[in-house]
PDB file of N, CA and C in Angstrom:
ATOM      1  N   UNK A   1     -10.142  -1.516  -6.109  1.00  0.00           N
ATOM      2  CA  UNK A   1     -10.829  -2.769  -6.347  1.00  0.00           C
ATOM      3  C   UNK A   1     -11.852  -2.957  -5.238  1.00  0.00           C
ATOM      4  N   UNK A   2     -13.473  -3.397  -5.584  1.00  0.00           N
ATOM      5  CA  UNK A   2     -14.150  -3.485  -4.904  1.00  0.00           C
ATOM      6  C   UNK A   2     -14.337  -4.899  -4.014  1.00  0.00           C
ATOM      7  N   UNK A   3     -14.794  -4.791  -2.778  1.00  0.00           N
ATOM      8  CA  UNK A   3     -15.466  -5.650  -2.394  1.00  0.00           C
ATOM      9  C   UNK A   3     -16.641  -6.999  -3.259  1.00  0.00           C
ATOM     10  N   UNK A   4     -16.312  -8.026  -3.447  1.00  0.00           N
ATOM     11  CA  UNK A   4     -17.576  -8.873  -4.376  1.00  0.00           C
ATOM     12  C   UNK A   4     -18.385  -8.396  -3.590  1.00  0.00           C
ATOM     13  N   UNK A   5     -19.789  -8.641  -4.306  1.00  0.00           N
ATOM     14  CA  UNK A   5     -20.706  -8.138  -3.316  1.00  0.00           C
ATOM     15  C   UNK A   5     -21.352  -8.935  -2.631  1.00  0.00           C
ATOM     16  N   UNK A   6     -22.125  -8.491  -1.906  1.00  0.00           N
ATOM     17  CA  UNK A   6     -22.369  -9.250  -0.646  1.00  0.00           C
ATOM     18  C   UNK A   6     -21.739  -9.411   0.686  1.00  0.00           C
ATOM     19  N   UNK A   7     -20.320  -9.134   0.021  1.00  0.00           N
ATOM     20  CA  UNK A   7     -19.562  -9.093   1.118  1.00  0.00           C
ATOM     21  C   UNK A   7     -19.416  -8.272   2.996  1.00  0.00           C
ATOM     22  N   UNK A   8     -19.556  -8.792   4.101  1.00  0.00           N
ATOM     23  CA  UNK A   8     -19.964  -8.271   4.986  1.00  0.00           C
ATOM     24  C   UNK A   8     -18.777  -7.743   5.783  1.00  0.00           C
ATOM     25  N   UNK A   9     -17.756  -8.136   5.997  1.00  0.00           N
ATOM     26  CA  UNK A   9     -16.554  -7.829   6.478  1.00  0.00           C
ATOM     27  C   UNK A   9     -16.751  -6.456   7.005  1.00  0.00           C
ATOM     28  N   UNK A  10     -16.198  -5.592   6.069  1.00  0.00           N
ATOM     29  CA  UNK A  10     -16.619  -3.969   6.825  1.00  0.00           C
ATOM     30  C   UNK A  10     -17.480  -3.944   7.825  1.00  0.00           C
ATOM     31  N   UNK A  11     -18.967  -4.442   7.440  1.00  0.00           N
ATOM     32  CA  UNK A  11     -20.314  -4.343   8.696  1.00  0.00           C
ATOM     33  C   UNK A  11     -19.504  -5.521   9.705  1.00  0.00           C
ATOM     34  N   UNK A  12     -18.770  -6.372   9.842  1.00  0.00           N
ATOM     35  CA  UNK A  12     -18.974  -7.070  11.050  1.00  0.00           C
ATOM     36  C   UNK A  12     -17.829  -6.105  11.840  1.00  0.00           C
ATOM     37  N   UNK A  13     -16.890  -5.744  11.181  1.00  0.00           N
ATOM     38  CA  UNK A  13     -15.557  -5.170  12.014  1.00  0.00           C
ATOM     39  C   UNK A  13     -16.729  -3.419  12.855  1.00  0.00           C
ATOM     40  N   UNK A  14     -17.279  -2.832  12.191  1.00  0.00           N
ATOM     41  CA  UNK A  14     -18.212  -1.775  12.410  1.00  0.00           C
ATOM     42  C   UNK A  14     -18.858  -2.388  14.061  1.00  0.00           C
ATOM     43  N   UNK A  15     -19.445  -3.826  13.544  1.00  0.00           N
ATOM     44  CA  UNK A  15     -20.323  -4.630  14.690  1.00  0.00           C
ATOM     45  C   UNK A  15     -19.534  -4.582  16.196  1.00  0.00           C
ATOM     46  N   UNK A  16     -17.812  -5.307  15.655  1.00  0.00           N
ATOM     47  CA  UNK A  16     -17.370  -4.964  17.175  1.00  0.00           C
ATOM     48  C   UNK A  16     -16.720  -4.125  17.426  1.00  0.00           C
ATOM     49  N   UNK A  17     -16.569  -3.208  16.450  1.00  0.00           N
ATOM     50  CA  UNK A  17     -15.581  -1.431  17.339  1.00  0.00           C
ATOM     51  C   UNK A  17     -17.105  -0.889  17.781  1.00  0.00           C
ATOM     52  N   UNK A  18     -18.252  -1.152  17.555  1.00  0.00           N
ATOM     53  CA  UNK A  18     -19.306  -0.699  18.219  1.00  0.00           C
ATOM     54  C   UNK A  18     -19.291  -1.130  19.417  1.00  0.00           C
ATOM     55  N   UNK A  19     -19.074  -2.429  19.843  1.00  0.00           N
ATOM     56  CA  UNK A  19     -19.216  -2.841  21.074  1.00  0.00           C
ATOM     57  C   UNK A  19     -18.272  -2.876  21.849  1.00  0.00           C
ATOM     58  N   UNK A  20     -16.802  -2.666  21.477  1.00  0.00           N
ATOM     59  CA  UNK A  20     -15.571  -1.731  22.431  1.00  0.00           C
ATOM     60  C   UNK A  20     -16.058  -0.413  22.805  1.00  0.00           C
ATOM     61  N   UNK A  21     -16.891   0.536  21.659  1.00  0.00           N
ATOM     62  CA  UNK A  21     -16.681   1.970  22.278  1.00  0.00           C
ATOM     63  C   UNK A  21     -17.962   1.813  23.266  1.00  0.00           C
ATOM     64  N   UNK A  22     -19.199   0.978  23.049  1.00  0.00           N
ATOM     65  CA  UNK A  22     -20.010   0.876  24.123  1.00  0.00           C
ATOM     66  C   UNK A  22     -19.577   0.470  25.686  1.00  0.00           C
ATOM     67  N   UNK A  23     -18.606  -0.190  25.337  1.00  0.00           N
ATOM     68  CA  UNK A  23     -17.787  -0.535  26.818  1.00  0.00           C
ATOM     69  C   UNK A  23     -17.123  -0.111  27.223  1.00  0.00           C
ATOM     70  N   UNK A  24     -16.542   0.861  26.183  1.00  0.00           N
ATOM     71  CA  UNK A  24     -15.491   2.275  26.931  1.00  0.00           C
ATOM     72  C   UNK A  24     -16.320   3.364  27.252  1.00  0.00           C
ATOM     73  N   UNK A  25     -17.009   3.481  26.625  1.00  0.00           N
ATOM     74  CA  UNK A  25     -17.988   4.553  27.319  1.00  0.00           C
ATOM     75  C   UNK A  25     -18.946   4.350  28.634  1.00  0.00           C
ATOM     76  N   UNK A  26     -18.968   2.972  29.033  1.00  0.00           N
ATOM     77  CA  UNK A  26     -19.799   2.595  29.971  1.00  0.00           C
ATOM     78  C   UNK A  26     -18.929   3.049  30.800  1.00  0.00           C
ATOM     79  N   UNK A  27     -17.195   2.593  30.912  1.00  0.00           N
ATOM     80  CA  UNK A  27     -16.446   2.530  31.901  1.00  0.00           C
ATOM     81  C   UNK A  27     -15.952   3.857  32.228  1.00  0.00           C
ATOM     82  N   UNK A  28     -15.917   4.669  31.031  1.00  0.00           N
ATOM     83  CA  UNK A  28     -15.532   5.729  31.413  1.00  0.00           C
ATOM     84  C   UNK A  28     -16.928   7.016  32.298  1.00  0.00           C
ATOM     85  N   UNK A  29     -18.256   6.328  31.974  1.00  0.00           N
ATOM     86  CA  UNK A  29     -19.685   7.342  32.666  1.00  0.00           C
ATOM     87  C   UNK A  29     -19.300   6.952  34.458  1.00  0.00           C
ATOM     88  N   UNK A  30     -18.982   5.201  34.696  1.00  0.00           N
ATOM     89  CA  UNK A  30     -18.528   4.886  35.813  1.00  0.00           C
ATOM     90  C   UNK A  30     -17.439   5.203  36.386  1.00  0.00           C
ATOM     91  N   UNK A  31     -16.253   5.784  35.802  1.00  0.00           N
ATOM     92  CA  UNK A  31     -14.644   5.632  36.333  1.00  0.00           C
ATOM     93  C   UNK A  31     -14.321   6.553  35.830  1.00  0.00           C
ATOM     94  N   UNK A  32     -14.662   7.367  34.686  1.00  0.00           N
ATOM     95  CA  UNK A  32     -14.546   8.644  34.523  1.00  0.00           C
ATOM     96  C   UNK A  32     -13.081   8.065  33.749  1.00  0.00           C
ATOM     97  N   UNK A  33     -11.669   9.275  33.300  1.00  0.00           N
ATOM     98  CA  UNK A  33     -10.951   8.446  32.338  1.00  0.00           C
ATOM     99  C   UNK A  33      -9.775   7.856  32.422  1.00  0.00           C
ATOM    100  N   UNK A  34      -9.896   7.712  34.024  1.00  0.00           N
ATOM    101  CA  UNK A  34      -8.936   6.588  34.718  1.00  0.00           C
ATOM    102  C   UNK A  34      -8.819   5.227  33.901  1.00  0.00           C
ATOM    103  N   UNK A  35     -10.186   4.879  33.638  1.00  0.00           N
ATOM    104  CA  UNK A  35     -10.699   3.681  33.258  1.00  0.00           C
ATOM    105  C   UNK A  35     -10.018   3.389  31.955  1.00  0.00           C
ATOM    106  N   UNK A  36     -10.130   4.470  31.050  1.00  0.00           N
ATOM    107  CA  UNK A  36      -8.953   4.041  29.859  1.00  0.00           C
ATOM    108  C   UNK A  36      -7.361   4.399  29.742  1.00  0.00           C
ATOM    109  N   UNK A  37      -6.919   5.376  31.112  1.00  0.00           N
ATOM    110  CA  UNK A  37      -5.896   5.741  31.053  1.00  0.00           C
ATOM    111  C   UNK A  37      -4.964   4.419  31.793  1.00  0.00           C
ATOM    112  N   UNK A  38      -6.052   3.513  32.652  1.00  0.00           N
ATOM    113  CA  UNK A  38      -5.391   2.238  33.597  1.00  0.00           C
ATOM    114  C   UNK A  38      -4.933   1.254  32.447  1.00  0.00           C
ATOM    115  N   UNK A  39      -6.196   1.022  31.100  1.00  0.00           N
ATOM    116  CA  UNK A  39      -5.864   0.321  29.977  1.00  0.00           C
ATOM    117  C   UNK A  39      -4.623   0.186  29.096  1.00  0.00           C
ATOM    118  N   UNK A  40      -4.450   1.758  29.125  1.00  0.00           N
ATOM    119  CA  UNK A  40      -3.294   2.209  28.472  1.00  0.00           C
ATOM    120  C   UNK A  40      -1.865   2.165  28.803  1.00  0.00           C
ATOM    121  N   UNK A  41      -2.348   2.183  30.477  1.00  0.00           N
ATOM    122  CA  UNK A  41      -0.758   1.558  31.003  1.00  0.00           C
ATOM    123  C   UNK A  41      -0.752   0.268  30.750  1.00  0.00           C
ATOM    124  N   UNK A  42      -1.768  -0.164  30.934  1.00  0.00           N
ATOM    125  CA  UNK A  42      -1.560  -1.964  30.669  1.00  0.00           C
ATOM    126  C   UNK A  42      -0.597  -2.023  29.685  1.00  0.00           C
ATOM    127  N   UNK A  43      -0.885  -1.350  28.488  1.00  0.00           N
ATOM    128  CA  UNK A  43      -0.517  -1.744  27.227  1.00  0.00           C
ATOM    129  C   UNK A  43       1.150  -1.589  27.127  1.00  0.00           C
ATOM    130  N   UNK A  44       1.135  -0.268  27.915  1.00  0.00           N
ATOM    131  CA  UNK A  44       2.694   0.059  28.334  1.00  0.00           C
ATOM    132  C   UNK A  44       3.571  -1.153  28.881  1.00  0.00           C
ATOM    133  N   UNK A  45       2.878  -1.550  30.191  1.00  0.00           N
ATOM    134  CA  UNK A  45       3.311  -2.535  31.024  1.00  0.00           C
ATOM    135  C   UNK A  45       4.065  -3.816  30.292  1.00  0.00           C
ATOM    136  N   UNK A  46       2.958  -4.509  29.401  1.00  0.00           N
ATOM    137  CA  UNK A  46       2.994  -5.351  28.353  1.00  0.00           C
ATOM    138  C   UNK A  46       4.025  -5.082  27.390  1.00  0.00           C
ATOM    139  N   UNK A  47       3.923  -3.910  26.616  1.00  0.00           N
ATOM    140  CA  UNK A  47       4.965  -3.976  25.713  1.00  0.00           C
ATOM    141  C   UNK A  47       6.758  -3.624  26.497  1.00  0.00           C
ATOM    142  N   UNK A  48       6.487  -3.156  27.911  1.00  0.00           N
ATOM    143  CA  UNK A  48       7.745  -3.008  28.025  1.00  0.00           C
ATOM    144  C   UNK A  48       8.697  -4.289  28.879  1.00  0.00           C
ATOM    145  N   UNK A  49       7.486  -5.515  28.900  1.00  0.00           N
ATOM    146  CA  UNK A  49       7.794  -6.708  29.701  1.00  0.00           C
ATOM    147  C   UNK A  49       8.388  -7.407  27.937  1.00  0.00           C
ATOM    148  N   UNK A  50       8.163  -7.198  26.853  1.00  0.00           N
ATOM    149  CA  UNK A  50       8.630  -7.601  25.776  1.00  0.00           C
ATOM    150  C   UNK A  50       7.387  -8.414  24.602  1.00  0.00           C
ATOM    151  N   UNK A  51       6.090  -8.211  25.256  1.00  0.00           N
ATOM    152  CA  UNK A  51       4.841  -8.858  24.591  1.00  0.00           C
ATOM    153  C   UNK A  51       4.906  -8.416  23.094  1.00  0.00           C
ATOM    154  N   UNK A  52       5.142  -9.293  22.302  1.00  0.00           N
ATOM    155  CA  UNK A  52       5.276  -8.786  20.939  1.00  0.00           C
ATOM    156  C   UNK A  52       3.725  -8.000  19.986  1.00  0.00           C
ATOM    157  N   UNK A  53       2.783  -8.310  20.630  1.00  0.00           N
ATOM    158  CA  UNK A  53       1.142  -7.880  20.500  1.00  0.00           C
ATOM    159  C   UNK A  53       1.063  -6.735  20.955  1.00  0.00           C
ATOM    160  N   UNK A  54       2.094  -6.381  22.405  1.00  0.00           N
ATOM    161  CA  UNK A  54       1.829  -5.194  22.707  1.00  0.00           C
ATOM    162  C   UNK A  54       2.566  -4.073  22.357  1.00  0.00           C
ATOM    163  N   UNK A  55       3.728  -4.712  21.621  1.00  0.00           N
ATOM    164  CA  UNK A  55       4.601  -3.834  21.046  1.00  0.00           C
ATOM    165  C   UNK A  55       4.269  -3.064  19.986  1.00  0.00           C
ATOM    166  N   UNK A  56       3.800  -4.063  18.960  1.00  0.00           N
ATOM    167  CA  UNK A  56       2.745  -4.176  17.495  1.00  0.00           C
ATOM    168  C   UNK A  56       1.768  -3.237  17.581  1.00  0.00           C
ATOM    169  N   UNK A  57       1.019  -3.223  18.850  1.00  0.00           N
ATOM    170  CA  UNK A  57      -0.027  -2.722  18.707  1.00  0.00           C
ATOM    171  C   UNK A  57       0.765  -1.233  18.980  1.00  0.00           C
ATOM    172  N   UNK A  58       1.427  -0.846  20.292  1.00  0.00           N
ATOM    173  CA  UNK A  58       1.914   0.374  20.632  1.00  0.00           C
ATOM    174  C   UNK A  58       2.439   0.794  18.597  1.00  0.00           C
ATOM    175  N   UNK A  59       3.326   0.381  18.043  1.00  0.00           N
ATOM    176  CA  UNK A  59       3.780   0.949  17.191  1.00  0.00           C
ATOM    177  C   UNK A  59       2.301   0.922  16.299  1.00  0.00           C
ATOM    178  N   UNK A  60       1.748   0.331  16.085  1.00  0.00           N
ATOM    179  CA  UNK A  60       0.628   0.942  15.370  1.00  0.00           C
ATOM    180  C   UNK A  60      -0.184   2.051  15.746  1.00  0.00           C
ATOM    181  N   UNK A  61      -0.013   2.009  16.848  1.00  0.00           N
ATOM    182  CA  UNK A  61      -0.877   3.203  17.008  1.00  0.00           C
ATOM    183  C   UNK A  61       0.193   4.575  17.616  1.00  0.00           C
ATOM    184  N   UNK A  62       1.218   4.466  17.500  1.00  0.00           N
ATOM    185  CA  UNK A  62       1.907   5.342  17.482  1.00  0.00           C
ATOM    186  C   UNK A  62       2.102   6.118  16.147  1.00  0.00           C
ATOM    187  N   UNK A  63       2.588   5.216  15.214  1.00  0.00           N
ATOM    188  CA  UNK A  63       3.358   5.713  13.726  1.00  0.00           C
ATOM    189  C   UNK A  63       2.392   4.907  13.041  1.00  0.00           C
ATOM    190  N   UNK A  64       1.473   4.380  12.908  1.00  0.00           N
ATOM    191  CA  UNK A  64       0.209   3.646  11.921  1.00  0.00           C
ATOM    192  C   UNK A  64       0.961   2.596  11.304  1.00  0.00           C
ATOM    193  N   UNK A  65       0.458   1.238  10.910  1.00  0.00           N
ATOM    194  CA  UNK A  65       0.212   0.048  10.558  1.00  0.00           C
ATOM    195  C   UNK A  65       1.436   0.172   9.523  1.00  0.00           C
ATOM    196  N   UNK A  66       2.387  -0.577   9.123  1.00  0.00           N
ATOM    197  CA  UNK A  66       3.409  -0.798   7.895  1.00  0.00           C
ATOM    198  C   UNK A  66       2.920  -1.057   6.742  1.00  0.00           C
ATOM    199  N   UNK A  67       3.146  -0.035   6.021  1.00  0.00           N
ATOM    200  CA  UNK A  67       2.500  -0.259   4.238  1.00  0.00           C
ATOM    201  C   UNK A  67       2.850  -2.321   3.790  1.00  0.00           C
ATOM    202  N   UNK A  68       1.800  -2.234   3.420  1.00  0.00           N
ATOM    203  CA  UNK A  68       2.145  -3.793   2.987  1.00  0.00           C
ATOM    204  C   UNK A  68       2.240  -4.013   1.649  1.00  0.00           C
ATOM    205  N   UNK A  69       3.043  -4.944   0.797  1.00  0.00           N
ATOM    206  CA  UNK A  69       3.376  -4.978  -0.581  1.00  0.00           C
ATOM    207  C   UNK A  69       2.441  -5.944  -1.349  1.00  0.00           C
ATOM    208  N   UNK A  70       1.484  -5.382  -2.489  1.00  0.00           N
ATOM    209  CA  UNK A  70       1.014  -6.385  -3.288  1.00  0.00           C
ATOM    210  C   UNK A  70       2.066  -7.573  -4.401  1.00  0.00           C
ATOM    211  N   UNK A  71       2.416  -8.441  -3.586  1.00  0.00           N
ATOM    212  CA  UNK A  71       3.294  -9.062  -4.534  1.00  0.00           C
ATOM    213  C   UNK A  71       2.286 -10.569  -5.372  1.00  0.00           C
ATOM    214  N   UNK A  72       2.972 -11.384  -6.036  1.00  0.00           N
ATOM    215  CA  UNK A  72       2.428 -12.269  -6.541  1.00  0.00           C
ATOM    216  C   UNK A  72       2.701 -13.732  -6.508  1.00  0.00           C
ATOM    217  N   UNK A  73       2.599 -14.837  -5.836  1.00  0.00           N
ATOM    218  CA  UNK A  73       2.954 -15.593  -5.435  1.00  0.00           C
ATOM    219  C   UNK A  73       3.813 -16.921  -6.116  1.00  0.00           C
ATOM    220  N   UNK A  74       4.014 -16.615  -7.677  1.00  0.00           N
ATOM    221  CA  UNK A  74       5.083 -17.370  -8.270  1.00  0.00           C
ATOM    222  C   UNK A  74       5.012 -17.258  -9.822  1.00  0.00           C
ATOM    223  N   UNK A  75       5.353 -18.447 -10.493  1.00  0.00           N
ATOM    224  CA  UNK A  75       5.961 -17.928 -12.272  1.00  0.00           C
ATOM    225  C   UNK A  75       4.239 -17.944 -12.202  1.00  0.00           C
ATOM    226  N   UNK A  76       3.616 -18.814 -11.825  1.00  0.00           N
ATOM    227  CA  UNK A  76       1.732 -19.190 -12.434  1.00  0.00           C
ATOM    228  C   UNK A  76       1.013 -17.515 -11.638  1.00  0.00           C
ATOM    229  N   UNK A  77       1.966 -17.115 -11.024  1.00  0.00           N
ATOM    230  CA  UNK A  77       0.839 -15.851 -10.229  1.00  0.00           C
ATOM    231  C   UNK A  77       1.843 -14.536 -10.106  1.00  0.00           C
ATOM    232  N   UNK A  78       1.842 -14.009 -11.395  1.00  0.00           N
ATOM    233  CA  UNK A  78       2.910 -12.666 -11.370  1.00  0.00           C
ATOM    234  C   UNK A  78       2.378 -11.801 -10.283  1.00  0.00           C
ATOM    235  N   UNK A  79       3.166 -10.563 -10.163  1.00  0.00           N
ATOM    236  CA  UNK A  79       2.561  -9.330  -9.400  1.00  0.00           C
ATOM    237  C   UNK A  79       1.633  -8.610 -10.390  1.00  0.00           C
ATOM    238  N   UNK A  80       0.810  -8.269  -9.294  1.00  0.00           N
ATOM    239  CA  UNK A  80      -0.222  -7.322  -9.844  1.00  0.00           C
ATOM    240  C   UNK A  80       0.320  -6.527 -10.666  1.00  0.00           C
ATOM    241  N   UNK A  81      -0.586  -5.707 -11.745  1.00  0.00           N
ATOM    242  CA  UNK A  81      -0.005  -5.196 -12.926  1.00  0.00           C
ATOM    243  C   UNK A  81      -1.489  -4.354 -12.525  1.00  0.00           C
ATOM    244  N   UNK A  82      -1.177  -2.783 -13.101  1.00  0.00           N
ATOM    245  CA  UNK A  82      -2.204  -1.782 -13.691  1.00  0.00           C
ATOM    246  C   UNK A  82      -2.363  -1.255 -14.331  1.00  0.00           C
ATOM    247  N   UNK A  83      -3.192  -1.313 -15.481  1.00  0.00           N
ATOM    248  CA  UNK A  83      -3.145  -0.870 -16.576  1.00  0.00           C
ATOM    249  C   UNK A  83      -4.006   0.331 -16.974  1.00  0.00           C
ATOM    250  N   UNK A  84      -3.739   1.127 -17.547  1.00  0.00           N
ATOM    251  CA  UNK A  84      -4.557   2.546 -17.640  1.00  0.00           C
ATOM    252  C   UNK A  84      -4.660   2.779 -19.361  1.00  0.00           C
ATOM    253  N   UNK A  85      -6.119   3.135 -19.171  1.00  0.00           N
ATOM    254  CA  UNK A  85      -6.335   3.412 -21.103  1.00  0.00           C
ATOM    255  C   UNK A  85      -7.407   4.482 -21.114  1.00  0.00           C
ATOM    256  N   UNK A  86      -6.956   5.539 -21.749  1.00  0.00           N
ATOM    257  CA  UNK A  86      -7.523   6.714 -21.877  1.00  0.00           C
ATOM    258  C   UNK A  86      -8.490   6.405 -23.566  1.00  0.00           C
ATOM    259  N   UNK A  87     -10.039   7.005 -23.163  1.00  0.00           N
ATOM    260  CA  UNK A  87     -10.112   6.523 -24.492  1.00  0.00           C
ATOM    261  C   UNK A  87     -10.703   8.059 -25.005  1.00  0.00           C
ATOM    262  N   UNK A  88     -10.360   8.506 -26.565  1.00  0.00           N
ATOM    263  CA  UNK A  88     -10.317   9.986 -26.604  1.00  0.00           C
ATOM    264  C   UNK A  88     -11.883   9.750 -27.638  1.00  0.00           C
ATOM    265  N   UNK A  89     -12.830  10.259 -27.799  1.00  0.00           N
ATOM    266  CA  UNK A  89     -13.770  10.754 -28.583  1.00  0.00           C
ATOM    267  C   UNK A  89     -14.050  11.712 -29.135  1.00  0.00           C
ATOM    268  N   UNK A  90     -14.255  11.975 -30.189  1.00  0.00           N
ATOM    269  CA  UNK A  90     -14.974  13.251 -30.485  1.00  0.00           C
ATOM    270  C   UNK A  90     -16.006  13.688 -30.225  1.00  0.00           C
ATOM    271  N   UNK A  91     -17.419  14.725 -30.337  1.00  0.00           N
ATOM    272  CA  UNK A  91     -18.330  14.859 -29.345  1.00  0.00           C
ATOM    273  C   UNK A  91     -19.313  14.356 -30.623  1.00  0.00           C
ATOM    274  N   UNK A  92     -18.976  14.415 -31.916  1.00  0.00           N
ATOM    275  CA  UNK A  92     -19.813  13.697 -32.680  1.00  0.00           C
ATOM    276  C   UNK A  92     -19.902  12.338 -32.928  1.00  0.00           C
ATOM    277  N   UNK A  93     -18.867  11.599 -32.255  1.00  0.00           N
ATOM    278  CA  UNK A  93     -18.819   9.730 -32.124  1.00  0.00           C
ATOM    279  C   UNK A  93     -19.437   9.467 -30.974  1.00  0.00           C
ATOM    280  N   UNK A  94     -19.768  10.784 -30.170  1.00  0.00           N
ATOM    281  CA  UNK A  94     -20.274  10.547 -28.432  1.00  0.00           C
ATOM    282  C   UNK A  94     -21.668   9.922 -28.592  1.00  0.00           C
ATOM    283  N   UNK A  95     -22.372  11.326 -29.730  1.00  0.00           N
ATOM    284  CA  UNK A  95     -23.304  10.982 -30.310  1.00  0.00           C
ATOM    285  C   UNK A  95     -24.385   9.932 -30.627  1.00  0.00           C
ATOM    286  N   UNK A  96     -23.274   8.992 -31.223  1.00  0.00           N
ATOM    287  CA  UNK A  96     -23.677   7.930 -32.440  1.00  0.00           C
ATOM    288  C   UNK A  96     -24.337   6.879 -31.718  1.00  0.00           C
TER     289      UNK A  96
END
């Protein structure tokens, strides 16, 4: 299922992982890769003081993000349903 259009989301998230890796790369031309390896303990530090953000984040980026369930929010809003329809032609109705 697509994006409506117009929609910008993708380009803004693009907008600021552009401007993290510009700032990791600044820090790392200056500090070389202390600079993200000091970050990374942070993150350690944090999740092992019990920070639930830093825990979240460590397991995401350890074992990737938890599949999430399309469900449907009551009797007025069933679960999503998908429906598939094959449609067969002949090459002379393709024709017509």
């Amino acid at each position: 299922m697509a994006a409506p259009l117009g929609n910008q989301n993708a380009a803004k998230a693009k907008v600021w992982q552009a401007a993290i890796n510009r700032a990791l790369e600044a820090r790392t031309r200056r500090e070389g890769k202390e600079a993200i390896d000091a970050l990374a303990e942070k993150l350690l530090q944090k999740a092992e003081e019990g920070e639930i953000s830093a825990l979240r984040e460590l397991g995401d980026r350890l074992e990737g993000k938890a599949a999430q369930a399309i469900i449907g929010g009551g009797e007025d809003d069933p679960p999503v349903r998908t429906v598939n329809e094959i449609v067969i032609r002949s090459v002379d109705a393709a024709s017509d």
